[in-house]
N, C-alpha and C. Protein backbone atom coordinates (compact mmCIF):
# COMPACT_ATOMS: atom_id res chain seq x y z
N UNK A 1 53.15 47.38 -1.18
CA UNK A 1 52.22 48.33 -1.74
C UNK A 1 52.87 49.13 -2.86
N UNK A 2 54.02 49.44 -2.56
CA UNK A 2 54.54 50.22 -3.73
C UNK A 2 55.22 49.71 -5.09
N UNK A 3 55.35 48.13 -5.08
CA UNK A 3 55.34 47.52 -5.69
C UNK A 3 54.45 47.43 -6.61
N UNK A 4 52.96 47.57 -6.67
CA UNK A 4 51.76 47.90 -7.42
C UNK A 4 51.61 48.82 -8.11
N UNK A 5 52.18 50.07 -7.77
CA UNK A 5 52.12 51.33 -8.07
C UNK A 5 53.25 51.08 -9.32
N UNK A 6 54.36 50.47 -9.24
CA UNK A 6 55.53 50.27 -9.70
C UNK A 6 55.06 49.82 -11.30
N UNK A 7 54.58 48.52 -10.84
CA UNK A 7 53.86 47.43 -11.68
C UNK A 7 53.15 48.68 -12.74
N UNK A 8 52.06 49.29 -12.48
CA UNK A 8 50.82 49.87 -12.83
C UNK A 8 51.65 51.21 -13.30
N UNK A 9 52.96 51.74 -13.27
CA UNK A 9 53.22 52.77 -14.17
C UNK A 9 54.22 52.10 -14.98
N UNK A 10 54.24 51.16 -14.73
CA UNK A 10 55.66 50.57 -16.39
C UNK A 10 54.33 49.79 -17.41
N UNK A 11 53.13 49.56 -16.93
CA UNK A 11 52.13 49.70 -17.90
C UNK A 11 51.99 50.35 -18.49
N UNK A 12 51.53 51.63 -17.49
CA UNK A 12 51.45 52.54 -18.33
C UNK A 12 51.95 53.34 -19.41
N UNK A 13 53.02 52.96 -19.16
CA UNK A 13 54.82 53.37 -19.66
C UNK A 13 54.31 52.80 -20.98
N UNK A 14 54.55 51.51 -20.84
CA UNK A 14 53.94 50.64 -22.10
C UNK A 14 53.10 51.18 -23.05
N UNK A 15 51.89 51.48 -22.36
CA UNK A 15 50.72 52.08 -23.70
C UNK A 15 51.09 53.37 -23.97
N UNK A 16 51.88 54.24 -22.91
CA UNK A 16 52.19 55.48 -23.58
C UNK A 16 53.10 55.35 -24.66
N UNK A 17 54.22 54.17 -25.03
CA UNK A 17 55.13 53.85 -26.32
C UNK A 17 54.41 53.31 -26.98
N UNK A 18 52.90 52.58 -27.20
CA UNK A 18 52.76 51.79 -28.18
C UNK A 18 51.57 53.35 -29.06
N UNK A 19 50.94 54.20 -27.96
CA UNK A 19 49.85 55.54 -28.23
C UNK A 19 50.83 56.03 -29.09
N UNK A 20 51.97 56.88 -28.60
CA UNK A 20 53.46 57.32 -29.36
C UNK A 20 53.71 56.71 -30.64
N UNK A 21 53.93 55.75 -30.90
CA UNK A 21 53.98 54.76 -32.36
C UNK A 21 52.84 54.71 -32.90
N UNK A 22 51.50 54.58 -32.26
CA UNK A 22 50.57 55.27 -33.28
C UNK A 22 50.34 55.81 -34.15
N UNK A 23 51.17 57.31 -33.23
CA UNK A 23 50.61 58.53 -33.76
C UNK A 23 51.80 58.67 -34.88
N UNK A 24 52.74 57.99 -34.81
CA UNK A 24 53.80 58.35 -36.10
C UNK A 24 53.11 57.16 -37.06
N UNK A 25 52.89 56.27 -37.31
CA UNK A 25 51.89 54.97 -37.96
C UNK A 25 50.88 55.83 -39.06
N UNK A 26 51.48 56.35 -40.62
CA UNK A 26 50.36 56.42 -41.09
C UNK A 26 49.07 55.55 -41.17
N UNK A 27 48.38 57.04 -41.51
CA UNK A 27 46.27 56.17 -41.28
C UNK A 27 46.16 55.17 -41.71
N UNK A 28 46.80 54.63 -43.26
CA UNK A 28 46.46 53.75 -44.17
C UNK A 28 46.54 52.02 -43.62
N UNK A 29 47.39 52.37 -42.41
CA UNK A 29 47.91 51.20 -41.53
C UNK A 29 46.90 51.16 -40.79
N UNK A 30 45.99 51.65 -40.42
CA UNK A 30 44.91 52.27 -39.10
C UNK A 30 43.66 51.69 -39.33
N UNK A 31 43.27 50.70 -40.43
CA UNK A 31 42.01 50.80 -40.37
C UNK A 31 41.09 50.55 -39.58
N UNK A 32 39.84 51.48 -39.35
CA UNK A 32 38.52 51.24 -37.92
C UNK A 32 39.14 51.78 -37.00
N UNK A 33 40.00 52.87 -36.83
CA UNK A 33 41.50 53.14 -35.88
C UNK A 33 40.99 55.07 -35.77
N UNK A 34 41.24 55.55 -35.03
CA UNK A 34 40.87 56.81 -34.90
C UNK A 34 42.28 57.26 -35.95
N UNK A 35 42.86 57.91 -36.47
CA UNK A 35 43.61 58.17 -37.69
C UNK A 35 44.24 59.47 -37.38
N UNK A 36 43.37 60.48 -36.65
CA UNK A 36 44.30 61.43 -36.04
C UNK A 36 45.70 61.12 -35.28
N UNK A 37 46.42 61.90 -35.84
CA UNK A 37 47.76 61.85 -35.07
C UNK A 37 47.86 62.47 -33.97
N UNK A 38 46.78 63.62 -33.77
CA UNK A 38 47.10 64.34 -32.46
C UNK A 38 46.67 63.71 -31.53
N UNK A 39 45.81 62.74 -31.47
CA UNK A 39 44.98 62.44 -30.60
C UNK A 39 45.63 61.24 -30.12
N UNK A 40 46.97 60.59 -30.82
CA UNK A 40 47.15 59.38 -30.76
C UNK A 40 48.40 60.04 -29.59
N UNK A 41 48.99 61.09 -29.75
CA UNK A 41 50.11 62.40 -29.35
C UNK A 41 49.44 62.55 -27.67
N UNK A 42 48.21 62.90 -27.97
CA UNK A 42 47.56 63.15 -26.93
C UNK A 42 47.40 62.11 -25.54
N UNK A 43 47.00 61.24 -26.17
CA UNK A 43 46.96 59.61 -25.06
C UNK A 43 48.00 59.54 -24.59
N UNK A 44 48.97 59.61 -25.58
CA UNK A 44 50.50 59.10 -25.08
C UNK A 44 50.92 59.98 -24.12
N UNK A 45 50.94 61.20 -24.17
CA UNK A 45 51.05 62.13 -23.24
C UNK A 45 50.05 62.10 -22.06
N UNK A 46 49.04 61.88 -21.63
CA UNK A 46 48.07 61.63 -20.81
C UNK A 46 48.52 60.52 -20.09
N UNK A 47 49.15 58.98 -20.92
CA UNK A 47 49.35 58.07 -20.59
C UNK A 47 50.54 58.23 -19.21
N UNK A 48 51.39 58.57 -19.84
CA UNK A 48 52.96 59.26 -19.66
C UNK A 48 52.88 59.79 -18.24
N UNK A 49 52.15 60.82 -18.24
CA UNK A 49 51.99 61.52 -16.98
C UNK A 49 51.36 60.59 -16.11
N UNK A 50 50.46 59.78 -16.72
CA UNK A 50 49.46 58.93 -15.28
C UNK A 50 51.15 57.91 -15.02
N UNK A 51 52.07 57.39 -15.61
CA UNK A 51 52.68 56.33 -15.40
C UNK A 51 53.70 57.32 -14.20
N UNK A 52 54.63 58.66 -14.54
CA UNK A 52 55.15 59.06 -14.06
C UNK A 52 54.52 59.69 -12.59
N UNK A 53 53.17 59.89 -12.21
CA UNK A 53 52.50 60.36 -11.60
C UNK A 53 52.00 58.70 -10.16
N UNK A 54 52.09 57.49 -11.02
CA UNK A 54 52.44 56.33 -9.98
C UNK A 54 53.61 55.80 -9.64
N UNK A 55 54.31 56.07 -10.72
CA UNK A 55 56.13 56.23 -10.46
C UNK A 55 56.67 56.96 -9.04
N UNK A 56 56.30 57.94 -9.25
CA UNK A 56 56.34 59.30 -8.23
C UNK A 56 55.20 58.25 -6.70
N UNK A 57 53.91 58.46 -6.58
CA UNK A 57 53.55 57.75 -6.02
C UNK A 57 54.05 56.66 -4.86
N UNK A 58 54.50 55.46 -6.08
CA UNK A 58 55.02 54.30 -5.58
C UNK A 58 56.40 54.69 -4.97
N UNK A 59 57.09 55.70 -5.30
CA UNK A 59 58.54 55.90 -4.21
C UNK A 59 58.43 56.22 -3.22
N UNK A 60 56.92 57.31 -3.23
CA UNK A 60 57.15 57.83 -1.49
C UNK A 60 56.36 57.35 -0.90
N UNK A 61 55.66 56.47 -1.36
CA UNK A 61 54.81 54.90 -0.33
C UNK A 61 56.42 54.23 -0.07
N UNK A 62 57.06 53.65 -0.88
CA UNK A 62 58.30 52.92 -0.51
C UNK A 62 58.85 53.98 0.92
N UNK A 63 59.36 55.06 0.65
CA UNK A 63 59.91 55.78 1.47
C UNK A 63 59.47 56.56 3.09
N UNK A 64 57.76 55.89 3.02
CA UNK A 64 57.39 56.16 4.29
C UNK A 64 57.14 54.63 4.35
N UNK A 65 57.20 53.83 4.41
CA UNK A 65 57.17 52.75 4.45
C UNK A 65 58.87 52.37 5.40
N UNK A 66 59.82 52.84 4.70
CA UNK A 66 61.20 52.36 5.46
C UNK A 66 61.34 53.60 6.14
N UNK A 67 60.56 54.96 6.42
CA UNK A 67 61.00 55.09 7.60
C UNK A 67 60.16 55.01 9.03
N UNK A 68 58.92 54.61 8.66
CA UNK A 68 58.10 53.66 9.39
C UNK A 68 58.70 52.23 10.44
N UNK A 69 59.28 51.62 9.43
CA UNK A 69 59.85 50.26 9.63
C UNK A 69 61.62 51.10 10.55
N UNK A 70 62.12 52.00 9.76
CA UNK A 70 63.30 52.01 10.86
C UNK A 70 63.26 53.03 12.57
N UNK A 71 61.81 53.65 12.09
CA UNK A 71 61.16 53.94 13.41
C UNK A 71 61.07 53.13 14.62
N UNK A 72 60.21 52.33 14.11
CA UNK A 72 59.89 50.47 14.89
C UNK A 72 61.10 50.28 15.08
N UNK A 73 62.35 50.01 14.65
CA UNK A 73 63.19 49.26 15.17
C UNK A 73 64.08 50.12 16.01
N UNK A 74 64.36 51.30 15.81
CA UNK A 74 64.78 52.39 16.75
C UNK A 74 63.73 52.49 18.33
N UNK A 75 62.38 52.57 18.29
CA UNK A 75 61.99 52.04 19.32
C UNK A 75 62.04 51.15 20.29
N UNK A 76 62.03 49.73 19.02
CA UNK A 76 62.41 48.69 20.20
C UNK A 76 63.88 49.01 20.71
N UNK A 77 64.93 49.26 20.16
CA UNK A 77 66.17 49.31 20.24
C UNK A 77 66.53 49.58 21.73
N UNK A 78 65.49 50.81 21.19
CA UNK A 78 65.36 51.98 22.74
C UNK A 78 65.06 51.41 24.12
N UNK A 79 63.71 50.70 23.72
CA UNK A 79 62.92 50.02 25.04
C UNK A 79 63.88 49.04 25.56
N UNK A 80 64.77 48.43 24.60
CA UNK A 80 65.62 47.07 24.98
C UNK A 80 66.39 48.01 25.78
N UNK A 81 67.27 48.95 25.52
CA UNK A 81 68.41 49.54 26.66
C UNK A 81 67.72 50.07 27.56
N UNK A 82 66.12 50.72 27.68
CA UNK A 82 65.71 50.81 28.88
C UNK A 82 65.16 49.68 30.02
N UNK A 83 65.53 48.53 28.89
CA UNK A 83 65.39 47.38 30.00
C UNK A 83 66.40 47.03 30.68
N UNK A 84 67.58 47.21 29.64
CA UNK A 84 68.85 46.50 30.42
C UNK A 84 69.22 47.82 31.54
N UNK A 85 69.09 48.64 31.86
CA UNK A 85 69.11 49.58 32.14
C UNK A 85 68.95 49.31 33.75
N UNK A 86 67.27 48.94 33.36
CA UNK A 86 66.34 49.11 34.87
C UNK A 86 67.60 48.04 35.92
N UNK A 87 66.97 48.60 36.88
CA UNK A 87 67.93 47.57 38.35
C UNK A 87 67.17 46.14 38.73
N UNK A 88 67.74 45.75 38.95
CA UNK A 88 66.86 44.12 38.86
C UNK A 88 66.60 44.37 40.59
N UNK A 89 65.81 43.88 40.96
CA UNK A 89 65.47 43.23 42.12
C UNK A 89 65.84 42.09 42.79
């Protein structure tokens, strides 16, 4: 799962450097192209935050995820020495 999240902010990552180069890209290069620079400033920054904001995300899915998984195995661990434990009959 957090693998997705991972995936889906180095995208984002992506369009926030290509929004960024935009906005330095004079207009004349731009044609049919919105031409404002702030706005091109703006995405990239919007972009940025959504990528760092699944970045963030995708670690602490990873991180309840392994301590989920080393829960489970501390359990069984447990149940196993309360088996060897018990007195046999």
């Amino acid at each position: 799962m957090s693998r997705n999240f991972y995936i889906l902010a180095a995208t984002l990552l992506l369009f926030a450097l290509i929004s960024a180069g935009m906005g330095l890209v004079p207009s004349t290069f731009q044609p049919g192209l919105p031409a404002n620079g702030t706005l091109w400033r703006t995405l990239a920054l919007l972009l940025l935050l959504g990528a760092l904001g699944c970045g963030l995300i995708g670690m602490l899915s990873h991180l309840f995820e392994q301590v989920d998984r080393r829960s489970e195995q501390s359990r069984q661990t447990e149940r196993e020495r309360r088996r060897e434990r018990r007195p046999k009959p």
